[in-house]
C-alpha atoms as a PDB file:
ATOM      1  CA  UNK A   1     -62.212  64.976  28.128  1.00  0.00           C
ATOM      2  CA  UNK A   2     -64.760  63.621  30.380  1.00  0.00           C
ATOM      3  CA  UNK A   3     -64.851  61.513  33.423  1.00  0.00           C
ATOM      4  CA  UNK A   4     -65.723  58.311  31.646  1.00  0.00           C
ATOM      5  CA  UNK A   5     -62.396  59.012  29.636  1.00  0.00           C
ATOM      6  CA  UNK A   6     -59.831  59.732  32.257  1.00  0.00           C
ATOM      7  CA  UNK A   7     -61.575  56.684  34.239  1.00  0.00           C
ATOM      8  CA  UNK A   8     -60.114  54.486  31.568  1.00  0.00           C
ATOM      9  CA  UNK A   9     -56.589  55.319  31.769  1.00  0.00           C
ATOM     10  CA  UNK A  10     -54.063  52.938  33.559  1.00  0.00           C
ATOM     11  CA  UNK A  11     -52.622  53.711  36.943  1.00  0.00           C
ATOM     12  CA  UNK A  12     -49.496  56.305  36.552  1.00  0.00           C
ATOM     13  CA  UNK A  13     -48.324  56.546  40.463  1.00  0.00           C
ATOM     14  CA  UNK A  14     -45.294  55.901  41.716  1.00  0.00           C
ATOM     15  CA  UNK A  15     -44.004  52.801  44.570  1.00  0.00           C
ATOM     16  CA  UNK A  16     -46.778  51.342  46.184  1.00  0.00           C
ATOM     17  CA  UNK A  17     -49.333  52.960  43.665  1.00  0.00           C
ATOM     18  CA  UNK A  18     -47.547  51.339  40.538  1.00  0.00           C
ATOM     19  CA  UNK A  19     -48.477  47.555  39.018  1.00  0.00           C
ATOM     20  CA  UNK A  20     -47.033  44.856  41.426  1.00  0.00           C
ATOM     21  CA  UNK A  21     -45.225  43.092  38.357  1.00  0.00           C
ATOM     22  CA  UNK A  22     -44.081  46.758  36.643  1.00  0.00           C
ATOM     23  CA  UNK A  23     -40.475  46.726  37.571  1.00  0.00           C
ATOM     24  CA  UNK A  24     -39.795  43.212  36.991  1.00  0.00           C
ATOM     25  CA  UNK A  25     -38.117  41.868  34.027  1.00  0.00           C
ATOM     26  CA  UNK A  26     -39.429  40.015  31.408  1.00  0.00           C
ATOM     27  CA  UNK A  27     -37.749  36.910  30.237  1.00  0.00           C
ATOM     28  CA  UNK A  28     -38.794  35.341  26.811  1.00  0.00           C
ATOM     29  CA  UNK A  29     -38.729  31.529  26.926  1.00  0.00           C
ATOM     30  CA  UNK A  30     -36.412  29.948  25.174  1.00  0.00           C
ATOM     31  CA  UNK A  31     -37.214  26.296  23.086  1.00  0.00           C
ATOM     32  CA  UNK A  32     -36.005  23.622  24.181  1.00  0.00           C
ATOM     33  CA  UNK A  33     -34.496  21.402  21.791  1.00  0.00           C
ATOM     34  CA  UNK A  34     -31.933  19.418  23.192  1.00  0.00           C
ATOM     35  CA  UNK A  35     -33.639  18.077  26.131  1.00  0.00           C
ATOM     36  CA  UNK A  36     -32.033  17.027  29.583  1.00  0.00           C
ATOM     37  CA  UNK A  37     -28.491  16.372  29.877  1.00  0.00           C
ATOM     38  CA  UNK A  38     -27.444  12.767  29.284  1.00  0.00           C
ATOM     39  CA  UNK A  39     -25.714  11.156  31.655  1.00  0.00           C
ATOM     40  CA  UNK A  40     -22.008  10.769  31.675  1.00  0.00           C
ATOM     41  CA  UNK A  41     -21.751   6.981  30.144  1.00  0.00           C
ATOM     42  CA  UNK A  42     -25.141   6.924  28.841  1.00  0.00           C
ATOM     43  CA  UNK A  43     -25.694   7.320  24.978  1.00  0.00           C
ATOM     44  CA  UNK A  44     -28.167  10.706  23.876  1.00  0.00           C
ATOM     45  CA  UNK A  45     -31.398  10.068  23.279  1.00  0.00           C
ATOM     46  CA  UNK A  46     -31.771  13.241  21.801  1.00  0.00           C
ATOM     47  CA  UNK A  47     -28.528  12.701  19.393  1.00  0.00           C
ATOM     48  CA  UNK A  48     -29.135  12.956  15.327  1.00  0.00           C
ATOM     49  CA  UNK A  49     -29.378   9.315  14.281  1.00  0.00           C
ATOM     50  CA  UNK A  50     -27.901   9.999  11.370  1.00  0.00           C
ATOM     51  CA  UNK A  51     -24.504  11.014  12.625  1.00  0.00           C
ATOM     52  CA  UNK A  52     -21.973   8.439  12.581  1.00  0.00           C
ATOM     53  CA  UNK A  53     -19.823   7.152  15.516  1.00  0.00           C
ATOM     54  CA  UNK A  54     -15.838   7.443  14.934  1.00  0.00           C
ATOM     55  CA  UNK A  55     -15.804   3.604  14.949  1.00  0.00           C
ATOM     56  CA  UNK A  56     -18.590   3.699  12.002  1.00  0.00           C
ATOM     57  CA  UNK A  57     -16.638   6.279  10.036  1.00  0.00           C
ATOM     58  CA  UNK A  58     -13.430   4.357   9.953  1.00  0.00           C
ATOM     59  CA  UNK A  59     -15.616   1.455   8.810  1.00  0.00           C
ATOM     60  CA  UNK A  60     -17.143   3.543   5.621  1.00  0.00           C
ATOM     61  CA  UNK A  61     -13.874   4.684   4.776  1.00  0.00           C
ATOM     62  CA  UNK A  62     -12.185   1.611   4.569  1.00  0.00           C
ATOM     63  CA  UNK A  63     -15.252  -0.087   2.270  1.00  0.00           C
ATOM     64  CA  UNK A  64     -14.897   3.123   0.281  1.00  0.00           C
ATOM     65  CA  UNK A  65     -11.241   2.517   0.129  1.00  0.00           C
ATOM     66  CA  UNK A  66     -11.845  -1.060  -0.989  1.00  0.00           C
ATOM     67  CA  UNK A  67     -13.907  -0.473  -3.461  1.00  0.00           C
ATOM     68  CA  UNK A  68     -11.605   2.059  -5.036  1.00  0.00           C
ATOM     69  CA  UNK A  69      -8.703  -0.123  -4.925  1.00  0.00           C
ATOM     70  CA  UNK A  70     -11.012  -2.852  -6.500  1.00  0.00           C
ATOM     71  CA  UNK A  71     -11.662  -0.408  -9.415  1.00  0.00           C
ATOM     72  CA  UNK A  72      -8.410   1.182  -9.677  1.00  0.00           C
ATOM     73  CA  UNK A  73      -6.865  -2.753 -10.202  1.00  0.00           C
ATOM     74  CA  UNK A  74      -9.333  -3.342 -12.460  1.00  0.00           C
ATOM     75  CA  UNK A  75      -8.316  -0.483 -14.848  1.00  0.00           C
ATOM     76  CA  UNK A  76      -4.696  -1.500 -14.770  1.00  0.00           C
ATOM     77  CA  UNK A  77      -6.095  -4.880 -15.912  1.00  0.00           C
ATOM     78  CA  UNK A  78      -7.702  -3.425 -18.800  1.00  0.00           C
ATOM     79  CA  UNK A  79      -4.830  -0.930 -19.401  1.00  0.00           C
ATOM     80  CA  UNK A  80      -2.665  -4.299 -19.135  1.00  0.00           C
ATOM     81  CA  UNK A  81      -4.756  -5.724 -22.104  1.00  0.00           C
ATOM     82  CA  UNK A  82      -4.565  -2.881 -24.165  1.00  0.00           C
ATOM     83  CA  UNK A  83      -0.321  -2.759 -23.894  1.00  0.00           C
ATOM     84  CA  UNK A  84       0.064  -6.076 -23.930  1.00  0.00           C
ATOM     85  CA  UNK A  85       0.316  -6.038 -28.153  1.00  0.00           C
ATOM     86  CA  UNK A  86       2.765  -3.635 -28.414  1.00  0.00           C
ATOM     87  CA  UNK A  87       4.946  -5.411 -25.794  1.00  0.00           C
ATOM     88  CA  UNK A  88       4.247  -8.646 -27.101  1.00  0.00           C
ATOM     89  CA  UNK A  89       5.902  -7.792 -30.256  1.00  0.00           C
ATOM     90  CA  UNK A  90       9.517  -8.400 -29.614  1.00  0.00           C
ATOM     91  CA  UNK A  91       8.749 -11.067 -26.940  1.00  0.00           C
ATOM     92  CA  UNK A  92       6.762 -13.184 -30.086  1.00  0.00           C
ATOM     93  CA  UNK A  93      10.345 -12.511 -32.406  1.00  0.00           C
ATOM     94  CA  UNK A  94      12.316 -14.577 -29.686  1.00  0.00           C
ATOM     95  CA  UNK A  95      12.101 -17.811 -28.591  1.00  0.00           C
ATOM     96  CA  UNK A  96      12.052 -17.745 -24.661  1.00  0.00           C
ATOM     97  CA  UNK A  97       9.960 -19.304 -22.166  1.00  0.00           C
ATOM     98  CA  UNK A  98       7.381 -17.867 -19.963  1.00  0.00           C
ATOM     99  CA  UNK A  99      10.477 -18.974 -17.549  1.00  0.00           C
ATOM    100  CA  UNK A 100      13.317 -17.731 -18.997  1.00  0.00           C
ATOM    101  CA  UNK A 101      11.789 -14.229 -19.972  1.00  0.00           C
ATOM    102  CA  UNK A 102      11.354 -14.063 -16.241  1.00  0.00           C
ATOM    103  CA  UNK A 103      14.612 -14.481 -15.730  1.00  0.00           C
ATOM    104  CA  UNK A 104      15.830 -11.818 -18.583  1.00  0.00           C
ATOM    105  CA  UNK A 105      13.558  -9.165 -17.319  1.00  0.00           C
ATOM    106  CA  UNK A 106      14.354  -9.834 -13.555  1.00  0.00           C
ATOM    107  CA  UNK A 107      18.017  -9.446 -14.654  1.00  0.00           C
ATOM    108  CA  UNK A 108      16.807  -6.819 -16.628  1.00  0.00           C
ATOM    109  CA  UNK A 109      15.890  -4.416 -13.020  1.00  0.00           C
ATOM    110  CA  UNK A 110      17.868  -6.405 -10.950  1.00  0.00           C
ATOM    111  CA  UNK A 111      21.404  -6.489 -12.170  1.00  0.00           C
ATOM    112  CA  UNK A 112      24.117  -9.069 -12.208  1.00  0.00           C
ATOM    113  CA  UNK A 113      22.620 -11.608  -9.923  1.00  0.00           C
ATOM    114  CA  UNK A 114      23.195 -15.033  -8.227  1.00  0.00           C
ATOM    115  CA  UNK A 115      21.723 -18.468  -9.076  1.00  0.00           C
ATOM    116  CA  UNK A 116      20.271 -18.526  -5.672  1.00  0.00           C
ATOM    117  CA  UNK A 117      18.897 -15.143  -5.585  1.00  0.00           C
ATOM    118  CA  UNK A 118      17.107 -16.414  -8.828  1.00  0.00           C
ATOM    119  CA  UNK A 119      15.558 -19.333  -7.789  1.00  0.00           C
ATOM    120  CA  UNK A 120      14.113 -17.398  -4.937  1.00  0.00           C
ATOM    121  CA  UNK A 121      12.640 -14.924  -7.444  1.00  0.00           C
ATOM    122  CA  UNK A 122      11.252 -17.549  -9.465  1.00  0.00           C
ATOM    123  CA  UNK A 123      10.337 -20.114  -7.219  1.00  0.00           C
ATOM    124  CA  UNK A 124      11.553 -23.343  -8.290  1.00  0.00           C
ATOM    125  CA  UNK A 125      14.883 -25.178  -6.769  1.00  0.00           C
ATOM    126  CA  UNK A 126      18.584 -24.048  -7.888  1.00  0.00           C
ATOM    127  CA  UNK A 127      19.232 -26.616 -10.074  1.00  0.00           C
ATOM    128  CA  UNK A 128      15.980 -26.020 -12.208  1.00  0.00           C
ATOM    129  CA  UNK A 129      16.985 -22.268 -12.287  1.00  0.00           C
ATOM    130  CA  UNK A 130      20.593 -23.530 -13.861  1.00  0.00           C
ATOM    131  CA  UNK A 131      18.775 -25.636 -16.403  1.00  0.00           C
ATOM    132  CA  UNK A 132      16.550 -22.426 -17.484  1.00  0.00           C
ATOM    133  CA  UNK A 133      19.599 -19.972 -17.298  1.00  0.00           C
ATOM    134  CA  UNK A 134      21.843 -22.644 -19.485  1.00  0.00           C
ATOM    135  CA  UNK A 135      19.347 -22.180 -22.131  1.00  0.00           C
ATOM    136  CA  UNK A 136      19.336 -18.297 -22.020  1.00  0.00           C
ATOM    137  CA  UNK A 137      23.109 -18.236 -22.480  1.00  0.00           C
ATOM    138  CA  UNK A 138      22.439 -20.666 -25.249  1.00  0.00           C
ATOM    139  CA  UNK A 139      20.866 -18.139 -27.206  1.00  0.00           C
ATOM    140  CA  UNK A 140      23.569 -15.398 -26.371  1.00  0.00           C
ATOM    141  CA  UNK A 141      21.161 -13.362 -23.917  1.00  0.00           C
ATOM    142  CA  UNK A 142      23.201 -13.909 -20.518  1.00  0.00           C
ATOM    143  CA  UNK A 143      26.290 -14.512 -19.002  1.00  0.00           C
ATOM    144  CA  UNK A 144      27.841 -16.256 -16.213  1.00  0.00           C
ATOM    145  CA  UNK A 145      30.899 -14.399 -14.230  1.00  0.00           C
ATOM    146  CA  UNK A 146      32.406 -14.474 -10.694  1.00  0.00           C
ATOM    147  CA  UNK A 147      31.299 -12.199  -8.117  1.00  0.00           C
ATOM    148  CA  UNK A 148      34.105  -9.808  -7.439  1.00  0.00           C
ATOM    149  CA  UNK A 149      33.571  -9.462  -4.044  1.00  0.00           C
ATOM    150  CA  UNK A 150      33.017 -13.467  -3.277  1.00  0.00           C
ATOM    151  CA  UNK A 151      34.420 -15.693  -5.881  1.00  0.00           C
ATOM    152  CA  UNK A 152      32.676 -18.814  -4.444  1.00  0.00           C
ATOM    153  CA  UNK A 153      29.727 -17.002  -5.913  1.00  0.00           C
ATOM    154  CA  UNK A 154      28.751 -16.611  -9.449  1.00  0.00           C
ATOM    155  CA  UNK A 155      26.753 -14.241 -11.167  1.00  0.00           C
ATOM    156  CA  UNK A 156      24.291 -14.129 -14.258  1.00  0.00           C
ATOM    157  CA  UNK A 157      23.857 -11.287 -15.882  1.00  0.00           C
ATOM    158  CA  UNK A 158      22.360  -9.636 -19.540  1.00  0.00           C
ATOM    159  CA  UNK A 159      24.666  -9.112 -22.672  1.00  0.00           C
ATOM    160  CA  UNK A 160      24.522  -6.401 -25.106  1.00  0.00           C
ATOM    161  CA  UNK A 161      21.957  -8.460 -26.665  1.00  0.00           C
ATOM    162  CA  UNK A 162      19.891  -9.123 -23.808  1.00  0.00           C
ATOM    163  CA  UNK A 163      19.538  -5.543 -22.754  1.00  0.00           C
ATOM    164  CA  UNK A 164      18.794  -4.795 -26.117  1.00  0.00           C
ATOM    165  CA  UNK A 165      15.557  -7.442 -25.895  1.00  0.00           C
ATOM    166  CA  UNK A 166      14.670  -6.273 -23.126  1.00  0.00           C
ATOM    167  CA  UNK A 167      14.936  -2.510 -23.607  1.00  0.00           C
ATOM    168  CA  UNK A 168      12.988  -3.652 -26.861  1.00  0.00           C
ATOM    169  CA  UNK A 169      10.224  -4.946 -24.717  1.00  0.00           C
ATOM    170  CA  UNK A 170       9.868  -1.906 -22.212  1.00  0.00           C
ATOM    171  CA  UNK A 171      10.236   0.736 -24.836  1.00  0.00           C
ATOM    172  CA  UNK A 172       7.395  -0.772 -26.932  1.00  0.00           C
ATOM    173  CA  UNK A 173       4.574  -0.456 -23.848  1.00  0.00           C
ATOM    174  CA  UNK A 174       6.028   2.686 -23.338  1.00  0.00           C
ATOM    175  CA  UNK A 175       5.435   4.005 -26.764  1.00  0.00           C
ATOM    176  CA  UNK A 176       2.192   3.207 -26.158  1.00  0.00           C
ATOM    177  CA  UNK A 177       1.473   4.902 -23.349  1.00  0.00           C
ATOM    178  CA  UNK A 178       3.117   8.240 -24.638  1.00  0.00           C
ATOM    179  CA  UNK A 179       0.305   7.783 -27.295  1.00  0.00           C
ATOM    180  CA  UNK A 180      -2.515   7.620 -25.095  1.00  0.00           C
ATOM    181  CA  UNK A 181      -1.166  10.199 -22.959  1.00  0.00           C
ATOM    182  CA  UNK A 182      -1.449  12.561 -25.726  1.00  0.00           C
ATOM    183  CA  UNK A 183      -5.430  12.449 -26.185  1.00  0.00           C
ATOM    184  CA  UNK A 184      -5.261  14.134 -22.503  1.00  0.00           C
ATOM    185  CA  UNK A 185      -5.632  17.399 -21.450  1.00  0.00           C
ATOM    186  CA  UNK A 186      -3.143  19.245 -19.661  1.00  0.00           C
ATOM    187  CA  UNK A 187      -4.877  20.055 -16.372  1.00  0.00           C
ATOM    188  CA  UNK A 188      -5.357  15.824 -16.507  1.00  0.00           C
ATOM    189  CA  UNK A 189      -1.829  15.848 -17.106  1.00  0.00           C
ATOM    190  CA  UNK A 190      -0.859  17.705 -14.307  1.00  0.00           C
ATOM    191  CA  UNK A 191      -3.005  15.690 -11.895  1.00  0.00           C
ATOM    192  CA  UNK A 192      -1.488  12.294 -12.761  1.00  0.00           C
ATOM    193  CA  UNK A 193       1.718  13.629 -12.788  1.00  0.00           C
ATOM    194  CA  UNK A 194       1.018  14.210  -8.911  1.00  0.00           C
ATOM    195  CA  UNK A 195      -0.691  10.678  -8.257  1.00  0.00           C
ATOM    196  CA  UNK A 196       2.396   8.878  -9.965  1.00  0.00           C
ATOM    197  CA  UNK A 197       4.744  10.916  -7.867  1.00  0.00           C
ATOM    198  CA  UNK A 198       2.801   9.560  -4.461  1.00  0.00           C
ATOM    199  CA  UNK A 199       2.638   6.350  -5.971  1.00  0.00           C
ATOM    200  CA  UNK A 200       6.296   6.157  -6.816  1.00  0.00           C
ATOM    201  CA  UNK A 201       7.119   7.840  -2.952  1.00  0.00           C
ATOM    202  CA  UNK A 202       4.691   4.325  -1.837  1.00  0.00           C
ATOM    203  CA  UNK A 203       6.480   2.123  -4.238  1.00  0.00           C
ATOM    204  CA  UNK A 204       9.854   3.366  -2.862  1.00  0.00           C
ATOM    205  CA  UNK A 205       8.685   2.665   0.885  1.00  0.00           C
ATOM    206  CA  UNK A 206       6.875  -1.184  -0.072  1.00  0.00           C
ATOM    207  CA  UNK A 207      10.882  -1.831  -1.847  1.00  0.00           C
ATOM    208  CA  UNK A 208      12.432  -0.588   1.164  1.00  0.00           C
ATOM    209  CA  UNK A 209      10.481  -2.489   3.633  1.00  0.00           C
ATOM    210  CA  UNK A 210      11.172  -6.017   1.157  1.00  0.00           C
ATOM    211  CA  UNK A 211      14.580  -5.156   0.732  1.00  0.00           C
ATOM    212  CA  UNK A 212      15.045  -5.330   4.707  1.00  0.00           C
ATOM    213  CA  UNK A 213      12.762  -8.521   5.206  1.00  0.00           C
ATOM    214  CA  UNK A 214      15.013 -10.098   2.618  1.00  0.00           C
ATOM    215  CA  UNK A 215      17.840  -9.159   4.082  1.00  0.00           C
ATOM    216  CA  UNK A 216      16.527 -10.548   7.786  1.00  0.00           C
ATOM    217  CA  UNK A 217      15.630 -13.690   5.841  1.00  0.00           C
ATOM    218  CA  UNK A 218      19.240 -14.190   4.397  1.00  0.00           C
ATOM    219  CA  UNK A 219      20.835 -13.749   7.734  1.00  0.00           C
ATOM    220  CA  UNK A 220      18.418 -16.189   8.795  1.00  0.00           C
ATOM    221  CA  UNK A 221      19.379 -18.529   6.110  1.00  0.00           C
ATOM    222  CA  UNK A 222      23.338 -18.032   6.625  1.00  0.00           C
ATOM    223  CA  UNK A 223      22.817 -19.018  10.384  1.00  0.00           C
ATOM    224  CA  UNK A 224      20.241 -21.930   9.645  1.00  0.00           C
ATOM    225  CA  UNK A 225      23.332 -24.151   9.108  1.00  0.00           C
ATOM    226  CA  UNK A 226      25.036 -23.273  12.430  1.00  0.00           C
ATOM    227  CA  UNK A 227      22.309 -23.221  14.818  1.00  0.00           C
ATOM    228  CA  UNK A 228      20.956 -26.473  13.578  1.00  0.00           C
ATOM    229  CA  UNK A 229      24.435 -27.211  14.253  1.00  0.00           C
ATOM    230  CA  UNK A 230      24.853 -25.799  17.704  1.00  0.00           C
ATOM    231  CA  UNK A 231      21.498 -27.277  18.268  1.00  0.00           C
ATOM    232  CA  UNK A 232      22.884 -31.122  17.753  1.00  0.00           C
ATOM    233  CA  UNK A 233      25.749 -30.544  19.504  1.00  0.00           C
ATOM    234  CA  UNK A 234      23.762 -29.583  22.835  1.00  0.00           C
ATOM    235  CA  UNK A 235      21.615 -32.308  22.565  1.00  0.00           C
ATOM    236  CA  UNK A 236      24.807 -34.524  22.681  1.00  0.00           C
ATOM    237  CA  UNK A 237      26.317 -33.033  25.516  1.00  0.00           C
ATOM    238  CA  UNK A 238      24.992 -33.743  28.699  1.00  0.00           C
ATOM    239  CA  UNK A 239      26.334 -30.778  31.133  1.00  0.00           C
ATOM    240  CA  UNK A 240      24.671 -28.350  28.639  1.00  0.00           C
ATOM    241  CA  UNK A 241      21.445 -29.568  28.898  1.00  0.00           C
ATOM    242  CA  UNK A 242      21.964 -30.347  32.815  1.00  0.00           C
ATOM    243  CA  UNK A 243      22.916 -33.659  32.646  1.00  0.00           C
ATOM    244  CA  UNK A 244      19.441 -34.885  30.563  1.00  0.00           C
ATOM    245  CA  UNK A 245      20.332 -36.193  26.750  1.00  0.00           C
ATOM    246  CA  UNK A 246      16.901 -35.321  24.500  1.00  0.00           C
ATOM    247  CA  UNK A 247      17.865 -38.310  23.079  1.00  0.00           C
ATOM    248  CA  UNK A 248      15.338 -41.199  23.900  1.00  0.00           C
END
């Protein structure tokens, strides 16, 4: 090898002969990609602006939500429809009212049940409701009885033949839906069978909840009377209102 060769060739001594950056370590850069820390406070500027706040996702899932619901009422509208003829079929072979079927199928769930109690259900005063349930036990579909447990109270409630109308009435739509049932598969099956039994758990809650605001609102109506009462009685006595009548 000649001179020209071995002239070529990097340094190879040792501490002060070596390369004055050959012992020092090489760090590769790394990207930056996120930027500078934002400020506590202060929004990212560097933040995906497609990812949604917490605020904005509870926003999308209730419109989703909605819009489900909206859909899901509109198919038991159309389911409804379709029902509605085989149901209709013993209703059309009696001769009741929209007003009086009311009151045979709310008996019908309900039980034995007081005149009040149905005028509340169906919104009209008590003496309508007496009118409307005279002319159901007219045609031999309800009863009047005494409550057991209050006699000042009386009761209305289905006969045999009643209960058979109405049974008539629920079996028929049920028929029906046993048929349609049928043209589904099993695994379909199986997931509705799970979606009724949440929807009967809600429907269980939504009764309980009504059946204590009812209650509140009868205790409410029971002491109406005697507060209103109470209520004249201060306003006539002087010392309980501190010597001032709210008279005048």
């Amino acid at each position: 090898m000649n001179d020209s060769a071995a002239g070529r060739r990097p340094p190879t001594g040792t501490g002060s002969e070596q390369a004055p950056y050959a012992n020092q370590e090489v760090r590769p850069e790394t990207e930056r990609t996120s930027g500078p820390r934002p400020q506590a406070g202060r929004p990212d500027p560097h933040a995906r602006a497609d990812e949604a706040t917490p605020e904005e996702a509870v926003a999308d899932e209730e419109t989703e939500r909605g819009s489900i619901i909206t859909r899901l009422a509109d198919l038991q509208r159309s389911l409804g429809r379709f029902f509605a003829r085989d149901r209709s079929m013993p209703l059309m072979a009696s001769t009741l009212t929209m007003q009086q079927f009311k009151v045979v199928m709310f008996l019908s769930f309900a039980g034995p049940t007081s005149g009040q109690e149905l005028a509340r259900h169906l919104g009209v005063g008590l003496a309508t409701v007496t009118g409307i349930v005279d002319r159901v036990v007219a045609q031999g579909l309800v009863t009047r009885h005494e409550d057991p447990h209050d006699r000042r109270v009386r009761l209305v409630e289905l006969t045999e033949a009643g209960r058979r109308l109405t049974g008539e009435i629920i079996e028929a739509g049920t028929g029906g839906y046993v048929r349609l049932l049928r043209r589904l598969d099993t695994e379909t099956l199986r997931t509705m069978e799970t979606v009724m039994r949440k929807i009967e758990d809600a429907m269980s809650d939504l009764h309980a909840e009504e059946t204590v605001t009812d209650a509140v609102n009868d205790v409410i109506d029971d002491l109406s009377p005697g507060v209103a009462a109470h209520a004249g009685e201060v306003a006539e006595d002087p010392a309980a209102t501190g010597g001032l009548s709210r008279r005048g």
